[in-house]
Every structure is written in C-alpha cells, then in structure tokens.
PDB file of N, CA and C in Angstrom:
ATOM      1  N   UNK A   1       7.009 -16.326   6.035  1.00  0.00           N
ATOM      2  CA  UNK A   1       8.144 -16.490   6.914  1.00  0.00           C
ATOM      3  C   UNK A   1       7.627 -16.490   8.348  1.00  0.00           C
ATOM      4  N   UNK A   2       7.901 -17.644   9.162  1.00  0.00           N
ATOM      5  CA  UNK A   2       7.948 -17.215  10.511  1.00  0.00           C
ATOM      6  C   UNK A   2       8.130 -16.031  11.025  1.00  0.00           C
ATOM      7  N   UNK A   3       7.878 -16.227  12.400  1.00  0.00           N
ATOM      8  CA  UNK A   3       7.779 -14.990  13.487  1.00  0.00           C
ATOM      9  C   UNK A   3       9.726 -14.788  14.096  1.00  0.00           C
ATOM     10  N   UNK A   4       9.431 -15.884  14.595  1.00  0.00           N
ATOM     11  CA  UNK A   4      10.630 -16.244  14.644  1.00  0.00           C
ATOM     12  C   UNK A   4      12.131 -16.247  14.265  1.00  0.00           C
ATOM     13  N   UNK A   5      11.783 -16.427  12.724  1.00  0.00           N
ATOM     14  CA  UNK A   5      12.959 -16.315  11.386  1.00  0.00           C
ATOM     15  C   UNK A   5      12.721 -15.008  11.293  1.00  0.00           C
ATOM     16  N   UNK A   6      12.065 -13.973  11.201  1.00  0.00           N
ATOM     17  CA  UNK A   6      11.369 -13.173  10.458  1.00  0.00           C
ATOM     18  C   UNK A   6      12.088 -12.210  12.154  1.00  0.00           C
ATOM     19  N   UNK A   7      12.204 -12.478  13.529  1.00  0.00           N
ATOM     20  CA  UNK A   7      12.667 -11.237  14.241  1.00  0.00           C
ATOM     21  C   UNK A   7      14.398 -11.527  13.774  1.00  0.00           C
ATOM     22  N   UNK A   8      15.117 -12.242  13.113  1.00  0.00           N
ATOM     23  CA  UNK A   8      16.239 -12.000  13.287  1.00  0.00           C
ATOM     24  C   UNK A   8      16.649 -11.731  11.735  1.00  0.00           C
ATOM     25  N   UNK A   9      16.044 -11.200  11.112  1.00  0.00           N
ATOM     26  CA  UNK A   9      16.104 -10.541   9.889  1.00  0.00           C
ATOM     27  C   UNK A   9      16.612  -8.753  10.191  1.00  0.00           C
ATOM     28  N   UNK A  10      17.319  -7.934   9.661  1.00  0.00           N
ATOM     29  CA  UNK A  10      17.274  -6.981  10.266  1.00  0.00           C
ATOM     30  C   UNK A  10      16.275  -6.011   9.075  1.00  0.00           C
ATOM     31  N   UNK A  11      15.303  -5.708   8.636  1.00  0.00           N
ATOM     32  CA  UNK A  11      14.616  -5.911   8.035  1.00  0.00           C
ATOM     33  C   UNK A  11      13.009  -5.081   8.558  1.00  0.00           C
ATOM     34  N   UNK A  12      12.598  -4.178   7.776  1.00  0.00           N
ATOM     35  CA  UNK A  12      11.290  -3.633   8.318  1.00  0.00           C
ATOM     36  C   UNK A  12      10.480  -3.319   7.121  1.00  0.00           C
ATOM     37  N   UNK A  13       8.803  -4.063   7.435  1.00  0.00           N
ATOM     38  CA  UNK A  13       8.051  -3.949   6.535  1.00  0.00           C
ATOM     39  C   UNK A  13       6.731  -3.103   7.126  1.00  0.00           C
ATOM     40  N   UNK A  14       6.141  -2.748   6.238  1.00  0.00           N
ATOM     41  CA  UNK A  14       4.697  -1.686   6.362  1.00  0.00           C
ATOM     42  C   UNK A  14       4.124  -3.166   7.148  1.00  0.00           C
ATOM     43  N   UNK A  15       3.582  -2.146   8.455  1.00  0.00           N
ATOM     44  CA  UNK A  15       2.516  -2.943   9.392  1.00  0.00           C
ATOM     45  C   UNK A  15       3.225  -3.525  10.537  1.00  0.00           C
ATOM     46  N   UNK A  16       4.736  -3.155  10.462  1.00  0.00           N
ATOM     47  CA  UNK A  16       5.568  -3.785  11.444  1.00  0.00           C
ATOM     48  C   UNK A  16       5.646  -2.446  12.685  1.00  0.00           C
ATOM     49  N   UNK A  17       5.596  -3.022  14.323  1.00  0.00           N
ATOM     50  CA  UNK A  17       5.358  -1.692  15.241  1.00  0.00           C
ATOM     51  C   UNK A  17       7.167  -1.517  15.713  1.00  0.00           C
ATOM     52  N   UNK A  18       6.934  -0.814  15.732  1.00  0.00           N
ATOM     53  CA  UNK A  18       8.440   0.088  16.501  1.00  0.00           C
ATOM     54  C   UNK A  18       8.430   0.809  16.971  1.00  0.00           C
ATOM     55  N   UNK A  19       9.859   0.912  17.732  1.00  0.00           N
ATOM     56  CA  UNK A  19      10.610   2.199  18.805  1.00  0.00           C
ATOM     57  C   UNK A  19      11.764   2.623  18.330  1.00  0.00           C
ATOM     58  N   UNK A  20      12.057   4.161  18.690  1.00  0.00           N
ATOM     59  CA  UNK A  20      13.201   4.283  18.392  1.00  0.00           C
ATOM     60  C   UNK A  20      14.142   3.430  19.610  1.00  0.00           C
ATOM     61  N   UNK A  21      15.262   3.103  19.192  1.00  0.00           N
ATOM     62  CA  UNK A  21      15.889   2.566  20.314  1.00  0.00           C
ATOM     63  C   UNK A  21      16.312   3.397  21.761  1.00  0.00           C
ATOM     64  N   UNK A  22      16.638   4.536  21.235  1.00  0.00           N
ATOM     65  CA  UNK A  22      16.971   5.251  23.003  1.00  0.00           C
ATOM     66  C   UNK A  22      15.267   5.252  23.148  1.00  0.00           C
ATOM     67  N   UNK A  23      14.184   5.262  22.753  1.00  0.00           N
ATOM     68  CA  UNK A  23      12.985   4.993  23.890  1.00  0.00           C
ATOM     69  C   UNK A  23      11.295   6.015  23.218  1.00  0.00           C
ATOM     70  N   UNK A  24      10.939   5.575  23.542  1.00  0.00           N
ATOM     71  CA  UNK A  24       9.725   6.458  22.803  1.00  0.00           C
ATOM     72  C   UNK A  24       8.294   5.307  22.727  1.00  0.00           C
ATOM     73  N   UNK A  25       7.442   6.105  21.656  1.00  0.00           N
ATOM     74  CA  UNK A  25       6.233   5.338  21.694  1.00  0.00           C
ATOM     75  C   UNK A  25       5.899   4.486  20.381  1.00  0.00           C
ATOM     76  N   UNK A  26       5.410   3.589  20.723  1.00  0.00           N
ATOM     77  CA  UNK A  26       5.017   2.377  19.592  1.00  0.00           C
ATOM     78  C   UNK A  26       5.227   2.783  18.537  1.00  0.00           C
ATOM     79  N   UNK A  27       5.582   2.878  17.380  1.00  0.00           N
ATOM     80  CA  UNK A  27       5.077   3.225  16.167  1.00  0.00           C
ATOM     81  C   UNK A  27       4.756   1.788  15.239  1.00  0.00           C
ATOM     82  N   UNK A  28       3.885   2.492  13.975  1.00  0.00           N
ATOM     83  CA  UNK A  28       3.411   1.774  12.504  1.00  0.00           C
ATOM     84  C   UNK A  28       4.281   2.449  11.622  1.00  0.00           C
ATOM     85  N   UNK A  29       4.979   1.334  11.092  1.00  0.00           N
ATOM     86  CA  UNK A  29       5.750   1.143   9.661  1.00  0.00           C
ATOM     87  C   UNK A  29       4.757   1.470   8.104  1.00  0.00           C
ATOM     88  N   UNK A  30       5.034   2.782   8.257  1.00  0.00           N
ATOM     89  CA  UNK A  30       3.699   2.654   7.202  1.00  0.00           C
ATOM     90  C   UNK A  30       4.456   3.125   5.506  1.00  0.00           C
ATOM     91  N   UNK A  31       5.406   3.105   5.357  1.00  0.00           N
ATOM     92  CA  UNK A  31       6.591   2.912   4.466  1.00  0.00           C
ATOM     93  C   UNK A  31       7.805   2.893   4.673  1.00  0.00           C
ATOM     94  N   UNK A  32       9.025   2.223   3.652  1.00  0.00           N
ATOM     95  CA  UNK A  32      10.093   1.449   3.752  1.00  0.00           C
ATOM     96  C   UNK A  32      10.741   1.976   2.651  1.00  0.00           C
ATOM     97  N   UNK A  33      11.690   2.846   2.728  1.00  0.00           N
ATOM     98  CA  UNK A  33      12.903   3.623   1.658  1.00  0.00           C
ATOM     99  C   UNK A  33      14.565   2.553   2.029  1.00  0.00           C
ATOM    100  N   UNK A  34      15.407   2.333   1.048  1.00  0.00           N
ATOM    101  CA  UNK A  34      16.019   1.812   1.396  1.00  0.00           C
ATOM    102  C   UNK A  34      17.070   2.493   2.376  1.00  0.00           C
ATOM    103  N   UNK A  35      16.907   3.520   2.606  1.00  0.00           N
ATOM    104  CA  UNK A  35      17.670   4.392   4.133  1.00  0.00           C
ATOM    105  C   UNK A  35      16.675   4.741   5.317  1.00  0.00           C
ATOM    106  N   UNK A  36      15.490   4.536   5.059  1.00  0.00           N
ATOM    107  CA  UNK A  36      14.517   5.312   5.756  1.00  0.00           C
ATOM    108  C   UNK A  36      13.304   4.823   6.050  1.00  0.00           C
ATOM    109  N   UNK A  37      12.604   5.007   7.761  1.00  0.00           N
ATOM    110  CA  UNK A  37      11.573   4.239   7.300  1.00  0.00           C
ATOM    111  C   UNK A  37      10.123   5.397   7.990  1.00  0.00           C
ATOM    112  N   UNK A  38       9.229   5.476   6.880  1.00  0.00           N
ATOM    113  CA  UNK A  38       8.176   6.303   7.332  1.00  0.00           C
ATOM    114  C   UNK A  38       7.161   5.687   8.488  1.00  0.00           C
ATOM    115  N   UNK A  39       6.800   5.840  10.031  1.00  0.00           N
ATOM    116  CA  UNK A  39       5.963   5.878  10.935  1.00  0.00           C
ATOM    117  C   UNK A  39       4.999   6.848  11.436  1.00  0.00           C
ATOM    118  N   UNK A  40       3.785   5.817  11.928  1.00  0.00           N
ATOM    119  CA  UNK A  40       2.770   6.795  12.484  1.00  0.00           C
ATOM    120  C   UNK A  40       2.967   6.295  14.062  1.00  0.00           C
ATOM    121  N   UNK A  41       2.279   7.205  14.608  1.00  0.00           N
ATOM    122  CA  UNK A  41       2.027   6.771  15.844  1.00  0.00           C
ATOM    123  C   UNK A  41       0.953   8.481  16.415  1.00  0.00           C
ATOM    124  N   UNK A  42       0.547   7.502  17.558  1.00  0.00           N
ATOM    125  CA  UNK A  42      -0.362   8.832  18.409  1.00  0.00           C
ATOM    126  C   UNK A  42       0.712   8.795  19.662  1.00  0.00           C
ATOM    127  N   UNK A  43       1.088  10.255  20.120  1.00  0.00           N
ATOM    128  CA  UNK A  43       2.252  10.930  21.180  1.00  0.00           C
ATOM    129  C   UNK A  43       1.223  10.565  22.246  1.00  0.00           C
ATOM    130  N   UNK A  44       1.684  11.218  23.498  1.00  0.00           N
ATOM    131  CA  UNK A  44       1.451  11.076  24.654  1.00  0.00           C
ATOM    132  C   UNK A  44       0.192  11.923  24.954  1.00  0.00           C
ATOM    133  N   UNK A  45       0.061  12.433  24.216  1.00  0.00           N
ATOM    134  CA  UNK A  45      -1.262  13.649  24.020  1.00  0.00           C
ATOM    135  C   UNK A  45      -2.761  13.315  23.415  1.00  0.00           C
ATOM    136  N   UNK A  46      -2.169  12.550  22.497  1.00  0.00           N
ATOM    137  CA  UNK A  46      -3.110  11.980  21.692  1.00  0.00           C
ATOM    138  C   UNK A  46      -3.113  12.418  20.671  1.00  0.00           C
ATOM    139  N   UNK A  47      -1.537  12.937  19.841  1.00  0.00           N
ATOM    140  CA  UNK A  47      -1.742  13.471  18.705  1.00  0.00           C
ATOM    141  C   UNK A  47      -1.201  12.538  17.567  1.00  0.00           C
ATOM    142  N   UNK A  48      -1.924  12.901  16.536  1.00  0.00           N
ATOM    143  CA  UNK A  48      -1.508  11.734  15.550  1.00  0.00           C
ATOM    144  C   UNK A  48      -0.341  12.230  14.506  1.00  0.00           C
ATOM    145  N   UNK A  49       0.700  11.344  14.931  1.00  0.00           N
ATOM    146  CA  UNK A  49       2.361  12.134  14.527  1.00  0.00           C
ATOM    147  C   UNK A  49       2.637  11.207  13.151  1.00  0.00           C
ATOM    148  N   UNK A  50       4.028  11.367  12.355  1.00  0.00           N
ATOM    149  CA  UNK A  50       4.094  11.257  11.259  1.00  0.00           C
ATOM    150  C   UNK A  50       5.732  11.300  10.730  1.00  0.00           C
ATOM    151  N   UNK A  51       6.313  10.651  10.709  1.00  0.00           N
ATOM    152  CA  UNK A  51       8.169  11.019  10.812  1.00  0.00           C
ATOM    153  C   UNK A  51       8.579   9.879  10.189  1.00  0.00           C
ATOM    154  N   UNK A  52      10.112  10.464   9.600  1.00  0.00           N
ATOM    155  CA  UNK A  52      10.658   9.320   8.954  1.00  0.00           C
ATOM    156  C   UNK A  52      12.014   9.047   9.556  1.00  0.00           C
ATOM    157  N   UNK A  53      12.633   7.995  10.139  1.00  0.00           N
ATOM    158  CA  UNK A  53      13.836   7.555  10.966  1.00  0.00           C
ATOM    159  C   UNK A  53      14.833   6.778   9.716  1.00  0.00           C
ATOM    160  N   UNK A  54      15.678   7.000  10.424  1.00  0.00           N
ATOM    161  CA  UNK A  54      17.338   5.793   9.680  1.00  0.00           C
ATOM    162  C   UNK A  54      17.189   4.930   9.925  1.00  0.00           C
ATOM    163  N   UNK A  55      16.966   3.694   9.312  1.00  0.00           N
ATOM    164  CA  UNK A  55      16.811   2.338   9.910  1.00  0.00           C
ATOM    165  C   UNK A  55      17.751   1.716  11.132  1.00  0.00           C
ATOM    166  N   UNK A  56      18.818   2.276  11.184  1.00  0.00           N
ATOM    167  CA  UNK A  56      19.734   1.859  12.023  1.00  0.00           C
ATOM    168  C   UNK A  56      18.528   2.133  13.831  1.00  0.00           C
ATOM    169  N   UNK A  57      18.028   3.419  13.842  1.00  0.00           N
ATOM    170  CA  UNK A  57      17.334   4.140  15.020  1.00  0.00           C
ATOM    171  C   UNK A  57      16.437   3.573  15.078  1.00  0.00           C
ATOM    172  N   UNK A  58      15.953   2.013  14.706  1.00  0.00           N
ATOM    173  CA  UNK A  58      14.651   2.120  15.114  1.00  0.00           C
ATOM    174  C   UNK A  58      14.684   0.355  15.831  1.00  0.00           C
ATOM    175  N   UNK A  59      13.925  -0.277  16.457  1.00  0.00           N
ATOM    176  CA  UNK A  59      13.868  -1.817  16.990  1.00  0.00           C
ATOM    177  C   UNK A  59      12.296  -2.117  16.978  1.00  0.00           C
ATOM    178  N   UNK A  60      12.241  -2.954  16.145  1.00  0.00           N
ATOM    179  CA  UNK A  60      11.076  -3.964  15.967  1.00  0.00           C
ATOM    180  C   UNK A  60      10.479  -4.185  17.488  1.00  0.00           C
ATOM    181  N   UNK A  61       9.419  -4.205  17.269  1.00  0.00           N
ATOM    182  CA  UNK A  61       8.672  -4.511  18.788  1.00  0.00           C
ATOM    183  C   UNK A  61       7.385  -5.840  18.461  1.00  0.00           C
ATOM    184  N   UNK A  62       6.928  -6.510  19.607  1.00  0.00           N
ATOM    185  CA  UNK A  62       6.023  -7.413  19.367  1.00  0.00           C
ATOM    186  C   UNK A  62       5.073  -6.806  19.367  1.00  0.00           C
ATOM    187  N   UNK A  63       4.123  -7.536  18.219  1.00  0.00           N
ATOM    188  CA  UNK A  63       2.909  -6.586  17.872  1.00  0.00           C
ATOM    189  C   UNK A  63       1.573  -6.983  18.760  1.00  0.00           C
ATOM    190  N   UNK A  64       1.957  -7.798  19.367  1.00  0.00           N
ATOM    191  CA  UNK A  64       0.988  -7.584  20.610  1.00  0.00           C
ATOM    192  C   UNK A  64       1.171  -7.181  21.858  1.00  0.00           C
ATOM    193  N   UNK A  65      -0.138  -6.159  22.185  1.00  0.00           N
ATOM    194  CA  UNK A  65       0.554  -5.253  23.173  1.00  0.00           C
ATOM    195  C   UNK A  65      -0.672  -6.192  24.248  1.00  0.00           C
ATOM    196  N   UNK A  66       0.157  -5.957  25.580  1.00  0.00           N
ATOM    197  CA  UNK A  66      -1.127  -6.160  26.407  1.00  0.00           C
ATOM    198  C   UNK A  66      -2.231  -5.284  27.039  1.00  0.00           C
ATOM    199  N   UNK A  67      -3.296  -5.685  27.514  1.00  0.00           N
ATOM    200  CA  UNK A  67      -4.505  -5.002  27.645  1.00  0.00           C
ATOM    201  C   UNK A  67      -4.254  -3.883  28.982  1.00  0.00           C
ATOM    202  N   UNK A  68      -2.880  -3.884  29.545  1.00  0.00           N
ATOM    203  CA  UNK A  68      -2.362  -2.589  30.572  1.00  0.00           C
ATOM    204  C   UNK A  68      -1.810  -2.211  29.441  1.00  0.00           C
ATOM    205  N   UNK A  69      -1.417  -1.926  28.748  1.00  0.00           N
ATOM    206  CA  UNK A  69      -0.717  -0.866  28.045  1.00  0.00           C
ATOM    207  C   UNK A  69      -1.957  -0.105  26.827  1.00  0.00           C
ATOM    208  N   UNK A  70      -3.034  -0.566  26.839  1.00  0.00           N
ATOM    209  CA  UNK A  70      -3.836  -0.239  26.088  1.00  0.00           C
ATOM    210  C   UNK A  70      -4.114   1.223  26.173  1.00  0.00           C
ATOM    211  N   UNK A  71      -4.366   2.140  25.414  1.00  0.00           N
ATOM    212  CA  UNK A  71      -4.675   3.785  26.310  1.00  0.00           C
ATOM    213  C   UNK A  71      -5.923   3.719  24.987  1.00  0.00           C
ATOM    214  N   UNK A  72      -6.854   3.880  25.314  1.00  0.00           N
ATOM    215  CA  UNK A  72      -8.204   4.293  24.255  1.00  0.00           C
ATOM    216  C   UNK A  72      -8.790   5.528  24.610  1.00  0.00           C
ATOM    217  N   UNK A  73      -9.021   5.829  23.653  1.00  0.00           N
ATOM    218  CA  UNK A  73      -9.013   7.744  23.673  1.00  0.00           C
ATOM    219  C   UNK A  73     -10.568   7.812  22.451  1.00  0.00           C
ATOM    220  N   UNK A  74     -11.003   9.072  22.848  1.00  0.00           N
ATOM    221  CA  UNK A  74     -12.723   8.945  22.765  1.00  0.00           C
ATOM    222  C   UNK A  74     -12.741   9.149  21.145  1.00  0.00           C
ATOM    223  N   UNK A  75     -11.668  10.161  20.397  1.00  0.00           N
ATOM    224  CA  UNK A  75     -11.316  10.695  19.251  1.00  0.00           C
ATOM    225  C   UNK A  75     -10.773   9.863  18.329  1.00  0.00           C
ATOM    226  N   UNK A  76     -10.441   8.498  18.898  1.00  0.00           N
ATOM    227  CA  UNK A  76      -9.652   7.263  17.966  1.00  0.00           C
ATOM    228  C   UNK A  76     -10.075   7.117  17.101  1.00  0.00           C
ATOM    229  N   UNK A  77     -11.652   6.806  16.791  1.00  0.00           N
ATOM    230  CA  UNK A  77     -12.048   6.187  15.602  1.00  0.00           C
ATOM    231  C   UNK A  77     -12.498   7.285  14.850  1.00  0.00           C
ATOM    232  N   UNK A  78     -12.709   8.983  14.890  1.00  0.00           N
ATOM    233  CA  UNK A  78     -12.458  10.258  14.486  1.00  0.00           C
ATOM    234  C   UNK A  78     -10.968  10.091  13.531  1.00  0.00           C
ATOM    235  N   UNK A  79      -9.816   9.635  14.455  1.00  0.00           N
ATOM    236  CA  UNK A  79      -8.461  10.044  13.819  1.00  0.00           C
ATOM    237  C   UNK A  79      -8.749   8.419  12.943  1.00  0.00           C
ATOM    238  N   UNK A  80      -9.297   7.682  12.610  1.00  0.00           N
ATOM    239  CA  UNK A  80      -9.267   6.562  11.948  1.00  0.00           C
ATOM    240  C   UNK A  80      -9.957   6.891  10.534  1.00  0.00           C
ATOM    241  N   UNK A  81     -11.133   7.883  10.233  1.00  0.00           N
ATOM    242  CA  UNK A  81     -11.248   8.793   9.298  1.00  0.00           C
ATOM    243  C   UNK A  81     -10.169   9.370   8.811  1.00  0.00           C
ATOM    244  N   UNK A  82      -9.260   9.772   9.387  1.00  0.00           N
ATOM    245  CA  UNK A  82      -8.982  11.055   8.462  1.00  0.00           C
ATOM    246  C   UNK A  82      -7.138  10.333   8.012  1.00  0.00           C
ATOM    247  N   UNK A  83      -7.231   9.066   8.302  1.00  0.00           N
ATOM    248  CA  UNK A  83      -6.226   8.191   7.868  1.00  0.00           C
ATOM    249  C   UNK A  83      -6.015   8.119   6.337  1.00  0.00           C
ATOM    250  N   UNK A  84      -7.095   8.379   5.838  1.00  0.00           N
ATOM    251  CA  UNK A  84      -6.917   8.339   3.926  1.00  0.00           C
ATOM    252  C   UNK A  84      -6.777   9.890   3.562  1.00  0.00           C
ATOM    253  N   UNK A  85      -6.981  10.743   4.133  1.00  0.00           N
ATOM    254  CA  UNK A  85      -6.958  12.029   3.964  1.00  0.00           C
ATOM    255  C   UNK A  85      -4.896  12.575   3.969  1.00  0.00           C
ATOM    256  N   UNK A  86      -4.315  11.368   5.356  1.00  0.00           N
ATOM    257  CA  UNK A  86      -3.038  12.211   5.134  1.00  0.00           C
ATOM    258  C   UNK A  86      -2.228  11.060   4.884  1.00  0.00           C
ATOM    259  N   UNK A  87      -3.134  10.249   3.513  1.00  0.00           N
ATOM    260  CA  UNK A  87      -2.362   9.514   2.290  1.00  0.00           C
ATOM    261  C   UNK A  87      -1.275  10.070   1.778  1.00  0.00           C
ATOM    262  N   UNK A  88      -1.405  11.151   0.704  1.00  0.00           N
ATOM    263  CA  UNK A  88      -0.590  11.898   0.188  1.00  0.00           C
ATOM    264  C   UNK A  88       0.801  12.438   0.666  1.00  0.00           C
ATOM    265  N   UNK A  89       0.591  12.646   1.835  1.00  0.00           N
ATOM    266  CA  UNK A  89       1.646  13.028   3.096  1.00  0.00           C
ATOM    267  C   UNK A  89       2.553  11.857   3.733  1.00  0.00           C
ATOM    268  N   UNK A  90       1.717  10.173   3.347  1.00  0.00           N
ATOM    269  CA  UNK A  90       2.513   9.386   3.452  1.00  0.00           C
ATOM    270  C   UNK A  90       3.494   8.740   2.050  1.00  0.00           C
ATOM    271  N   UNK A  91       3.450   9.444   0.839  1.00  0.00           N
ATOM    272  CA  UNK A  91       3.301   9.237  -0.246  1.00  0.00           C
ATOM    273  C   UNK A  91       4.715  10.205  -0.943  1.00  0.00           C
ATOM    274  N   UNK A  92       4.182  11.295   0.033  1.00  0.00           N
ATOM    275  CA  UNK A  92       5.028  12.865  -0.353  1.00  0.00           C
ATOM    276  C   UNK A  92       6.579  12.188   0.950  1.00  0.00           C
ATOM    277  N   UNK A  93       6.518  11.738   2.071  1.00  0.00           N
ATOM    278  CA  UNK A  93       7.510  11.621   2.936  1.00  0.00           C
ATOM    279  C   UNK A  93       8.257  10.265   2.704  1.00  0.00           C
ATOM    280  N   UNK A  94       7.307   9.022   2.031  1.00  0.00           N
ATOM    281  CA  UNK A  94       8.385   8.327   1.186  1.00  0.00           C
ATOM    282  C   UNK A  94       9.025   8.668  -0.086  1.00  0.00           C
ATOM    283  N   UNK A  95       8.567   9.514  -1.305  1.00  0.00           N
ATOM    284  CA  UNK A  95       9.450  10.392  -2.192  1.00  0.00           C
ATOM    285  C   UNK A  95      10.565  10.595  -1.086  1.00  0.00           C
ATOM    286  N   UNK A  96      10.449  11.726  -0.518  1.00  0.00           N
ATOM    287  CA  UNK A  96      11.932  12.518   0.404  1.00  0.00           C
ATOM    288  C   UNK A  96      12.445  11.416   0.547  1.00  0.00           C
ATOM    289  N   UNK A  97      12.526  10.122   1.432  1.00  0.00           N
ATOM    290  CA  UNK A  97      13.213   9.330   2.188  1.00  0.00           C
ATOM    291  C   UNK A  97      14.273   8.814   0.818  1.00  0.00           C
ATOM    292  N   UNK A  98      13.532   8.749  -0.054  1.00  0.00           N
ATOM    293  CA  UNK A  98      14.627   7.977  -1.281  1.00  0.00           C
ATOM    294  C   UNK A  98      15.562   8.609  -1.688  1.00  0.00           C
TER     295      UNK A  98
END
C-alpha cells in the first residue's frame, strides 16, 4: 500500500512512529491489540520507556525525521543490546492490552 493511501487509513502497524496527540516524544509501534497499541521510545533523559496507549490517543507521524531533530546519545547502541532482553515484556504488555 502506498504512503499516501496508507496515512489516511486510521490504522497502526509494528514499525509505525508516533505521538500521543496532546504532545510528547516519537514513539515505535512495537505491537497492535485491537484496543491498544504497545510503544517504545527513549524520554528526554535518555531512558528507554515502554507503554501501551488507546488507539484513539495516539497520531501517526512521518518516519523521517530530520538531521536537527536527531539527538544521539553515547549509550544508544548499549540500549540496542538489551532490545531482545525486554522481548518478553513486549510479549507480557501485548497479552494485557487484549
């Protein structure tokens, strides 16, 4: 499906970035409950967060960001390890969402 066809779908798949709508930081769609959708994202700190929203709360964003909004942090590819480690936790928070 197009890019195009595909933003006026209301509709969210794993790998898709989002915001909540009143405002916040990027997130990854990293599961899809039919009420609920599980995201990662790193906070303003640099911590690597983990939550599940109402689909209604959340707005698709373009997945390309530009190179000012970039923030690279020394620990990134550290927290890119331990991404299979809090599998289970993405696994255990789509169970709940259903």
């Amino acid at each position: 499906m197009s890019t195009a066809t595909r933003d006026l779908v209301d509709e969210f798949c794993v790998g898709d970035v989002v915001t909540l709508k009143a405002g916040g930081s990027r997130m990854t769609v990293t599961a899809v409950a039919s009420d609920a959708v599980v995201c990662q994202w790193f906070d303003e700190q640099g911590e690597f967060r983990q939550d599940r929203f109402a689909r209604e709360a959340l707005g698709r964003e373009p997945r390309s960001i530009s190179p000012g909004l970039v923030h690279v942090r020394l620990y990134a590819a550290a927290m890119a390890g331990s991404v299979a480690v809090s599998m289970p936790f993405v696994e255990a928070a789509f169970k709940s969402a259903l």
